[in-house]
C-alpha atoms as a PDB file:
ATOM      1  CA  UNK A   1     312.166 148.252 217.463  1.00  0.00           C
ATOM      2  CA  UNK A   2     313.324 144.899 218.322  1.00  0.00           C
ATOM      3  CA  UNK A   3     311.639 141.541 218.503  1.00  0.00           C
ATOM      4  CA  UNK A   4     312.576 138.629 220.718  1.00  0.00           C
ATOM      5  CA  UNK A   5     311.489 135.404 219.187  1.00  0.00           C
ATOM      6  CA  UNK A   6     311.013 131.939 220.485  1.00  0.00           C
ATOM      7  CA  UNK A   7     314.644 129.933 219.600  1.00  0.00           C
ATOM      8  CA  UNK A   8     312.526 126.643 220.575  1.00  0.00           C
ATOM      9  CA  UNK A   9     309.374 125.023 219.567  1.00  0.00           C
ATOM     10  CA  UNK A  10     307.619 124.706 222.878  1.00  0.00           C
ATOM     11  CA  UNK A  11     305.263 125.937 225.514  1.00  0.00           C
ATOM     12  CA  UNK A  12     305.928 130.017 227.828  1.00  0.00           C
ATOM     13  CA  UNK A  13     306.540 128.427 230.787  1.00  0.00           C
ATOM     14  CA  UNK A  14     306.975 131.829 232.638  1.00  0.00           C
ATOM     15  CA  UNK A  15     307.022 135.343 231.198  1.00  0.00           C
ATOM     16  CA  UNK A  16     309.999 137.243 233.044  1.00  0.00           C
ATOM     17  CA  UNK A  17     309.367 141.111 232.481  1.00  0.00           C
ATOM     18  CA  UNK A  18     306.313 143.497 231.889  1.00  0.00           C
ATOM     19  CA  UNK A  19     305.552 146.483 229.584  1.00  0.00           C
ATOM     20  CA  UNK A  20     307.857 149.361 230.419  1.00  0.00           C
ATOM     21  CA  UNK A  21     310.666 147.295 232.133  1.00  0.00           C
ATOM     22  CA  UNK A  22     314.012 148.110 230.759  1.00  0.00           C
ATOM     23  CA  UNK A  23     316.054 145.114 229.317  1.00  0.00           C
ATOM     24  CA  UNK A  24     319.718 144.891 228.317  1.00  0.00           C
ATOM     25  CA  UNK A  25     320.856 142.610 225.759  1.00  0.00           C
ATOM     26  CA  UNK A  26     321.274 138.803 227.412  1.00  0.00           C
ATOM     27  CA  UNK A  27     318.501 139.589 229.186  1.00  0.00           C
ATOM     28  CA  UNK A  28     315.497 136.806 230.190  1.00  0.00           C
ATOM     29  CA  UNK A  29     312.784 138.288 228.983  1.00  0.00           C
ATOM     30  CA  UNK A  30     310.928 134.721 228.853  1.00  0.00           C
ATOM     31  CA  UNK A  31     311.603 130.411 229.651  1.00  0.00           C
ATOM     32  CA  UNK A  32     310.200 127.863 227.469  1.00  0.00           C
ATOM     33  CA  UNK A  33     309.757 124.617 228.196  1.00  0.00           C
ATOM     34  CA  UNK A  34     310.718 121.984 225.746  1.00  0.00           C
ATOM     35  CA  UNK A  35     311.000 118.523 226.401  1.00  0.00           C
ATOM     36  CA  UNK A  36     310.677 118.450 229.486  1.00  0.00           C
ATOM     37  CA  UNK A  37     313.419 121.640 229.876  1.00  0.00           C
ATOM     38  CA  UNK A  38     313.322 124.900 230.774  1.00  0.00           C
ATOM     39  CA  UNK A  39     315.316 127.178 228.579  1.00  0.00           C
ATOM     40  CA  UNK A  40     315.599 131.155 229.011  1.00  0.00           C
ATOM     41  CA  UNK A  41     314.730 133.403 225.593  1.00  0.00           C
ATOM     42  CA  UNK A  42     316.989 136.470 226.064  1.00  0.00           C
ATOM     43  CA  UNK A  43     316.966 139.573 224.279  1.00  0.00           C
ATOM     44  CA  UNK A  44     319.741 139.873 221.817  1.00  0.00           C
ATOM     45  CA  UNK A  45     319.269 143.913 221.290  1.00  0.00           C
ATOM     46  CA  UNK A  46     318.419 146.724 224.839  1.00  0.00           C
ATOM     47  CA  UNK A  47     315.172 148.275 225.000  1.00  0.00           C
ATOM     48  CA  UNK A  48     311.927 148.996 226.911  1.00  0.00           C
ATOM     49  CA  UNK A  49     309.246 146.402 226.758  1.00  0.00           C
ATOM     50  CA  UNK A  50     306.448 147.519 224.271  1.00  0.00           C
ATOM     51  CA  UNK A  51     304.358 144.439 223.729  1.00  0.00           C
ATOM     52  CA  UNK A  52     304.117 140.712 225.156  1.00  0.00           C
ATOM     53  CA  UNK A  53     302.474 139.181 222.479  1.00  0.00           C
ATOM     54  CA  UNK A  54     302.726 135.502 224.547  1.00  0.00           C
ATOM     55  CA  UNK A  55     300.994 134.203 227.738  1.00  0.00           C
ATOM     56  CA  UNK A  56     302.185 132.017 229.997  1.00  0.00           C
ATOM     57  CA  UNK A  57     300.951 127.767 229.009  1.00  0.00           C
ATOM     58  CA  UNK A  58     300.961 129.187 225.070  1.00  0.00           C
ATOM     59  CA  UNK A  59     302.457 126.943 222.820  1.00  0.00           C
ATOM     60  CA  UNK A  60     304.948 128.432 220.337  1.00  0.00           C
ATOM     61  CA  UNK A  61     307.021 127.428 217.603  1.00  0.00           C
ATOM     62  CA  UNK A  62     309.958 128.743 216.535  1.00  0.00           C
ATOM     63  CA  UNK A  63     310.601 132.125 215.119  1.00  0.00           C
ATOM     64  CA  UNK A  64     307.332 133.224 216.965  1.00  0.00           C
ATOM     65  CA  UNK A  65     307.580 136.934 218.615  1.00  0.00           C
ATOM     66  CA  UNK A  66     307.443 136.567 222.106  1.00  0.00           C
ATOM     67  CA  UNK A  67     308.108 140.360 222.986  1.00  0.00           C
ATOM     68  CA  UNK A  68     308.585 143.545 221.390  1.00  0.00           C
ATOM     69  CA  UNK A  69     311.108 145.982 222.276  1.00  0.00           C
ATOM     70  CA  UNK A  70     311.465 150.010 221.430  1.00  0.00           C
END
């Protein structure tokens, strides 16, 4: 399994794939707002998605798991 953590203190702005969607590395899986800007998380491994373990308006920090992959 692979985990795709926040690179960015900051809050989900918009969650960009569901449980069971296939992802390929570089991926947007999520954007974070920071500062007033919007930057993409992207998966750094492929996968399916397994878990979301963010909503969208949650405030995370970095290193936080944002999705898990299988």
């Amino acid at each position: 399994m692979a985990d795709v953590e926040a690179h960015i203190t900051g809050t989900v702005w918009k969650i960009a794939c569901k449980p069971g969607d296939a992802i390929a590395e570089g991926d947007t899986v999520a954007i974070l707002e920071s500062m007033k800007m919007e930057m993409p998380v992207e998966a750094e491994d492929p996968g399916t998605v397994k878990e979301i373990l963010c909503e969208e308006g949650q405030a995370v920090n970095e290193g936080d798991v944002l999705v898990v992959l299988e």
